[in-house]
C-alpha atoms as a PDB file:
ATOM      1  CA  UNK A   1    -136.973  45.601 179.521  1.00  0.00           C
ATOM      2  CA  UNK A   2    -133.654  45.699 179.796  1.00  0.00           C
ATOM      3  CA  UNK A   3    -130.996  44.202 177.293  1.00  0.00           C
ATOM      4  CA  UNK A   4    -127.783  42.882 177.631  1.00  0.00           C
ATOM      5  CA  UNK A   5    -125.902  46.129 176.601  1.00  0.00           C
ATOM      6  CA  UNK A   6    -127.898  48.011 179.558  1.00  0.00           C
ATOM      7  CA  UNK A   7    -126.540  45.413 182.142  1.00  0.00           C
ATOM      8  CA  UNK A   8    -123.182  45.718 181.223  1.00  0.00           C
ATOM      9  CA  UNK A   9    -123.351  49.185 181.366  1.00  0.00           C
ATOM     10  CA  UNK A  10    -124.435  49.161 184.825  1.00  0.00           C
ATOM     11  CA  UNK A  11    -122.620  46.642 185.879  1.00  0.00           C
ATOM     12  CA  UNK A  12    -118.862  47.994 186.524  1.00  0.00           C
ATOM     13  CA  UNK A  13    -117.519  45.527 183.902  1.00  0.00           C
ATOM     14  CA  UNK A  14    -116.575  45.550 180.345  1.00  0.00           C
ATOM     15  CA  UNK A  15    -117.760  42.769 178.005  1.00  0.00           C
ATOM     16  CA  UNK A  16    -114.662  41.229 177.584  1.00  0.00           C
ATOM     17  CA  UNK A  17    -114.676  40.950 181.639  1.00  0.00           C
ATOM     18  CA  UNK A  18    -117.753  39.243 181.237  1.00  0.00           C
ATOM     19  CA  UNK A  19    -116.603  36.905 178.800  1.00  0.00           C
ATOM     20  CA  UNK A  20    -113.644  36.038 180.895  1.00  0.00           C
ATOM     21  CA  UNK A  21    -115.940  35.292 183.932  1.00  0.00           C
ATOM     22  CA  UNK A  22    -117.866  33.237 181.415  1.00  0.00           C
ATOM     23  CA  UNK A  23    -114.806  31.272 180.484  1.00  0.00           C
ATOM     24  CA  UNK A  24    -113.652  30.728 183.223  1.00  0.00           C
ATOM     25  CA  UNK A  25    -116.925  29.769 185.222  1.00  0.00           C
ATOM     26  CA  UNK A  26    -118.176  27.483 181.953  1.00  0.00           C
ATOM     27  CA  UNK A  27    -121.480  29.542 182.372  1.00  0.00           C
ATOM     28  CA  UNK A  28    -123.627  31.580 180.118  1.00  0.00           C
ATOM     29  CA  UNK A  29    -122.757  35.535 179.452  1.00  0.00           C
ATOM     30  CA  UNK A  30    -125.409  36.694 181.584  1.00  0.00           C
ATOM     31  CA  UNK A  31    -124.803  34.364 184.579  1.00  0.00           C
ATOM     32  CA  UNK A  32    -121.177  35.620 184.326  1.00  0.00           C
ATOM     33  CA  UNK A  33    -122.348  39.198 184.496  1.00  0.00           C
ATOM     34  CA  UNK A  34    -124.369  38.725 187.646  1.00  0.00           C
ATOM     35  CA  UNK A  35    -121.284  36.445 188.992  1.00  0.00           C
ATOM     36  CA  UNK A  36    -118.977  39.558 188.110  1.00  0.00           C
ATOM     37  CA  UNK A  37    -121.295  42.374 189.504  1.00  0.00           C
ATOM     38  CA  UNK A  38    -120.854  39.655 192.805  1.00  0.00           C
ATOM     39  CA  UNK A  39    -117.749  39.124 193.076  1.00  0.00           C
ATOM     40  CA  UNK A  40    -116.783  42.855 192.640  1.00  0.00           C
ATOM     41  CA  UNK A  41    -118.824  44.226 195.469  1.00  0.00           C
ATOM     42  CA  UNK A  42    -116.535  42.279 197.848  1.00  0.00           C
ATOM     43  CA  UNK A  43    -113.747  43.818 199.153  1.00  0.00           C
ATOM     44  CA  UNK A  44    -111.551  41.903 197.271  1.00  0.00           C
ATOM     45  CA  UNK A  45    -113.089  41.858 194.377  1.00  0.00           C
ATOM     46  CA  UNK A  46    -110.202  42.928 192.330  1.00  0.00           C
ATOM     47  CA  UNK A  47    -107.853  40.753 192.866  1.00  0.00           C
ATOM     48  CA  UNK A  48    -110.088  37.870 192.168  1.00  0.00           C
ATOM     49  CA  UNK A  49    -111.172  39.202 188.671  1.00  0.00           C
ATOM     50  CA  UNK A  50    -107.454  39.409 188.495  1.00  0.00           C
ATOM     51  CA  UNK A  51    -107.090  35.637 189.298  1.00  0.00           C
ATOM     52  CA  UNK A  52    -109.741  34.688 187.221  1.00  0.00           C
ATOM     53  CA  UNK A  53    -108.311  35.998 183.994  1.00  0.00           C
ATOM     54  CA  UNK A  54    -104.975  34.866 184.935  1.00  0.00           C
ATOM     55  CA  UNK A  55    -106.449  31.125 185.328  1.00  0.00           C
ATOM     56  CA  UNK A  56    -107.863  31.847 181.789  1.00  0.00           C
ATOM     57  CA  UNK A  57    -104.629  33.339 180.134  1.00  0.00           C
ATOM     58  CA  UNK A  58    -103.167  29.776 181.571  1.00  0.00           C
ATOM     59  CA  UNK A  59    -105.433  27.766 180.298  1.00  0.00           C
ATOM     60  CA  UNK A  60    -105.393  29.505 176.887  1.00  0.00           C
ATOM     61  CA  UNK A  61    -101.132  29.173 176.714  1.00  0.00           C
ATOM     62  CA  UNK A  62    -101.544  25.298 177.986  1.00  0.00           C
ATOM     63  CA  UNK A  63    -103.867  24.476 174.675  1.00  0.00           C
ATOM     64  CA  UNK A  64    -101.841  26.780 172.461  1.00  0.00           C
ATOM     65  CA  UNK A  65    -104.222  29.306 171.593  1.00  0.00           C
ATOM     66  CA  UNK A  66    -101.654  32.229 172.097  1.00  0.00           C
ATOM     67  CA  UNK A  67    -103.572  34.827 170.148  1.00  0.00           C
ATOM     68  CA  UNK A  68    -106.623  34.070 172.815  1.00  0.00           C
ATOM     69  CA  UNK A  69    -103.928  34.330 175.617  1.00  0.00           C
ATOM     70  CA  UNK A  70    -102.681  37.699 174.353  1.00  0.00           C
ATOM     71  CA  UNK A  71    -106.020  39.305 174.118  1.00  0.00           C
ATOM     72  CA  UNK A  72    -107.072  38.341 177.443  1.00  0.00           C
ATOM     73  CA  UNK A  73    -103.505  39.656 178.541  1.00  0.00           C
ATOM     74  CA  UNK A  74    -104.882  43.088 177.233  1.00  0.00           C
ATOM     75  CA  UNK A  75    -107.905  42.716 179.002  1.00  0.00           C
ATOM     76  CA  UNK A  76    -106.315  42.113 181.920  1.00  0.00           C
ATOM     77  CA  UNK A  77    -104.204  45.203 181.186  1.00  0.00           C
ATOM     78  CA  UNK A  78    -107.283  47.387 180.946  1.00  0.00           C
ATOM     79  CA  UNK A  79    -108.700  45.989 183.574  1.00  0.00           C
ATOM     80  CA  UNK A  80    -105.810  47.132 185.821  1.00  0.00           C
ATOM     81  CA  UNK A  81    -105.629  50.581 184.586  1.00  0.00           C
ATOM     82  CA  UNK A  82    -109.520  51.502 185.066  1.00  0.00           C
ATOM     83  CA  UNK A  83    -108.859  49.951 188.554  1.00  0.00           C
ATOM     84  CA  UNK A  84    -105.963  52.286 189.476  1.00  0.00           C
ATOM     85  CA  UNK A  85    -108.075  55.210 188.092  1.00  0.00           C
ATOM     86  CA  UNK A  86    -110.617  54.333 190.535  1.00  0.00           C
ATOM     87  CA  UNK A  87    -108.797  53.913 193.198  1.00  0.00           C
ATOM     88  CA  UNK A  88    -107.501  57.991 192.621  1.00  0.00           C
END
């Protein structure tokens, strides 16, 4: 059987990706994995992971939570940089 843990791991995102997706989406971790593994087969699949934690950095600033909107910042960040390391 496999957990949680070993679907993240083969699915080309980070938890905190997943999480995002989850925010985003309003849906449960797992259905935000799946979503996730999805959306990044496409070929444009960056950029919309991209949008999507964008749209959830704006939503975070627009209720106040700053400290939520900073750490998704950094995931965004990271995000960015393992992208441009795959794309070398």
């Amino acid at each position: 059987m496999l957990t949680y843990e070993d679907c993240i791991g083969v699915s080309g995102l980070t938890a905190d990706e997943v999480e995002a997706i989850a925010e985003h989406e309003h849906v449960p971790a797992m259905v935000a994995l799946e979503y996730g593994r999805y959306i990044m087969e496409g070929p444009d699949g960056q950029q919309v992971l991209q949008r999507i934690i964008l749209d959830d950095i704006d939503a975070a600033r627009e209720r106040g939570d700053t400290l939520h909107a900073a750490c998704l910042k950094l995931i965004l960040q990271d995000f960015c940089k393992r992208c441009e390391g795959e794309a070398a």
